[in-house]
Protein backbone atom coordinates (compact mmCIF):
# COMPACT_ATOMS: atom_id res chain seq x y z
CA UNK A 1 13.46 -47.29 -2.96
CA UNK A 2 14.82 -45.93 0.39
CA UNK A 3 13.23 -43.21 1.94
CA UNK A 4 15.48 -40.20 2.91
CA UNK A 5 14.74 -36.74 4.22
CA UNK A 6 16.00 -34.50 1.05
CA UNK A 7 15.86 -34.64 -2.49
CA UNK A 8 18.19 -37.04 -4.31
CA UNK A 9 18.31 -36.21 -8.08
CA UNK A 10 19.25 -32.94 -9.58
CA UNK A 11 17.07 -30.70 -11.20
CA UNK A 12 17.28 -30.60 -14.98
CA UNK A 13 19.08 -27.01 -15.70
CA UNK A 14 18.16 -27.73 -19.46
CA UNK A 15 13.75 -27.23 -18.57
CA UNK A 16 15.04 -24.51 -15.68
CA UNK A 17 16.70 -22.51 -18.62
CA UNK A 18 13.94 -23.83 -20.95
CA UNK A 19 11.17 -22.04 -18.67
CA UNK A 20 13.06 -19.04 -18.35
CA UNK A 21 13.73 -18.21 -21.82
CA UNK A 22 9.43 -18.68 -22.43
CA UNK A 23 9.29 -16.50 -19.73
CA UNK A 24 11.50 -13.69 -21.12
CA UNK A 25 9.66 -14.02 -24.57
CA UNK A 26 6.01 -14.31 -23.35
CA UNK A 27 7.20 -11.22 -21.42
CA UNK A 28 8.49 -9.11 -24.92
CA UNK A 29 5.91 -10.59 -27.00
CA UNK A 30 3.06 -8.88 -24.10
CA UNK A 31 5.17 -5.65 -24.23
CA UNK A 32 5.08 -5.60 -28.08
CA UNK A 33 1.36 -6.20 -28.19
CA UNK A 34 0.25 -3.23 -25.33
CA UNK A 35 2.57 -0.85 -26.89
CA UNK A 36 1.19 -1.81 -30.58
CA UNK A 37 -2.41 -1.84 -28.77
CA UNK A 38 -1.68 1.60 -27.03
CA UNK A 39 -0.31 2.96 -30.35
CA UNK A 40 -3.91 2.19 -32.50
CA UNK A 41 -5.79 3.05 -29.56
CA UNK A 42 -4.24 6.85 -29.92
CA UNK A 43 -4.47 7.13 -33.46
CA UNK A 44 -7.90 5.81 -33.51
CA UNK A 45 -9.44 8.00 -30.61
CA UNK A 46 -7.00 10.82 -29.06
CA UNK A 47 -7.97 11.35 -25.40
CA UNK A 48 -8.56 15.18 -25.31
CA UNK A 49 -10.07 16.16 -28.82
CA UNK A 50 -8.85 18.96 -30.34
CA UNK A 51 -11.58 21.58 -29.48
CA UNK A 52 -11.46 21.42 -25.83
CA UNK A 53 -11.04 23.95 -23.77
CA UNK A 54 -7.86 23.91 -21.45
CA UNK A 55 -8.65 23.53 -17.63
CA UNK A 56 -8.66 26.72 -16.03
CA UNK A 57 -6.11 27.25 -13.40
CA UNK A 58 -6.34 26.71 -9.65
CA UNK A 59 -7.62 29.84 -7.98
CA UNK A 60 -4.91 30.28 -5.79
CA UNK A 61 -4.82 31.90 -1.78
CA UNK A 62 -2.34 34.75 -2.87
CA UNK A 63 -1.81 36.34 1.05
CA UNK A 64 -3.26 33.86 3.67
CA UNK A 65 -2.68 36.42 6.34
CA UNK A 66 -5.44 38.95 4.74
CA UNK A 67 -7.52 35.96 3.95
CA UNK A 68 -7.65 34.73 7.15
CA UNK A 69 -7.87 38.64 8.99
CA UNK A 70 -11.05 39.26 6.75
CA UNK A 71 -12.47 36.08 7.48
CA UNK A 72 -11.89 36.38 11.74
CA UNK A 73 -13.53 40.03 11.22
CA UNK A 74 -16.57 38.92 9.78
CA UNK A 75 -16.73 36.33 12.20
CA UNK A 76 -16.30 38.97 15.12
CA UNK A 77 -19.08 40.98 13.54
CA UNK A 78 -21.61 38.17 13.41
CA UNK A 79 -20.82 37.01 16.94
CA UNK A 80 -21.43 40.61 18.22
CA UNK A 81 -23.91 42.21 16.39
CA UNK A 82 -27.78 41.44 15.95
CA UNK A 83 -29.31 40.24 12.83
CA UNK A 84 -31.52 38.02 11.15
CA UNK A 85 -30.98 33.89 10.73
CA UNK A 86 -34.37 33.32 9.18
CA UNK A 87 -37.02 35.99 9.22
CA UNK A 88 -39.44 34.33 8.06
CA UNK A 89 -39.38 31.86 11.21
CA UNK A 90 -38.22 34.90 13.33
CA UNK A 91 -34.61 33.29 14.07
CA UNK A 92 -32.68 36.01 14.99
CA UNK A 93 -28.86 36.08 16.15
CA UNK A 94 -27.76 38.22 19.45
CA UNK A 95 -24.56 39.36 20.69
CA UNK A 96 -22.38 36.28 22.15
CA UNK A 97 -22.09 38.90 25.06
CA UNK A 98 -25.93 38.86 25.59
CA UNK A 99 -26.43 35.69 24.94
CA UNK A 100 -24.42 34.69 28.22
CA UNK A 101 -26.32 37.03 30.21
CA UNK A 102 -29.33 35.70 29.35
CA UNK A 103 -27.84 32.24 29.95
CA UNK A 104 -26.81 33.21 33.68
CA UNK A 105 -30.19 34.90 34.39
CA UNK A 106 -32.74 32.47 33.56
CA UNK A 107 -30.89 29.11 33.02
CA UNK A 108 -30.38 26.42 30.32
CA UNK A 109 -34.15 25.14 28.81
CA UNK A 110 -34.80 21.63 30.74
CA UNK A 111 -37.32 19.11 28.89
CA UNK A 112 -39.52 17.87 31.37
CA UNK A 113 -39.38 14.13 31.89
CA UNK A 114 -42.85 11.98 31.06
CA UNK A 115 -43.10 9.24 33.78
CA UNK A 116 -41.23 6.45 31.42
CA UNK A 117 -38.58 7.99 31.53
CA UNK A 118 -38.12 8.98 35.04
CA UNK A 119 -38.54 5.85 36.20
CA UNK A 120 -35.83 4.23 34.09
């Protein structure tokens, strides 16, 4: 036998055809079967029974403008207006406006370093 680069017989077209046609019908014969399957499973069991209640519908954002106005407002009054965060802790919230002053007149908290870590 001499050896040469490329294939020297033909392939069969009668086992090509062959292994197409089992194809095609292994492909209808699975179709039949799910759709037979699918059928029994919904007679046997329907998905939603017949008692349920429908979902309730979306709560939708009818005017995003006023939404969003309402929402900036009570925004503005929390950042400029006094109140309580948590009395029992005695958290309370200050005026942004304040806040800044008392920022620029005594300065930021600093934690004062322990000696491990100012020497690192």
């Amino acid at each position: 036998m001499e050896n040469k680069p490329y294939e020297t017989r033909d392939a069969d077209a009668r086992w090509i055809a062959l292994s197409g046609a089992l194809l095609a019908l292994v492909t209808v014969a699975i179709m039949v079967l799910l759709v037979a399957l699918f059928w029994h499973l919904a007679k046997a069991r329907p998905l939603a029974p017949e008692h349920a209640q429908p979902f309730p519908a979306p709560r939708l954002q009818v005017v995003a403008q006023q939404d969003l106005a309402a929402f900036r407002a009570r925004e503005d009054a929390e950042l400029h207006s006094y109140g309580w965060i948590d009395k029992d802790a005695g958290v309370v919230r200050i005026p942004i406006e304040r806040a800044m002053e008392l920022i620029a007149e005594r300065g930021l908290p600093v934690r004062k370093q322990s000696k491990e870590e100012g020497t690192k």
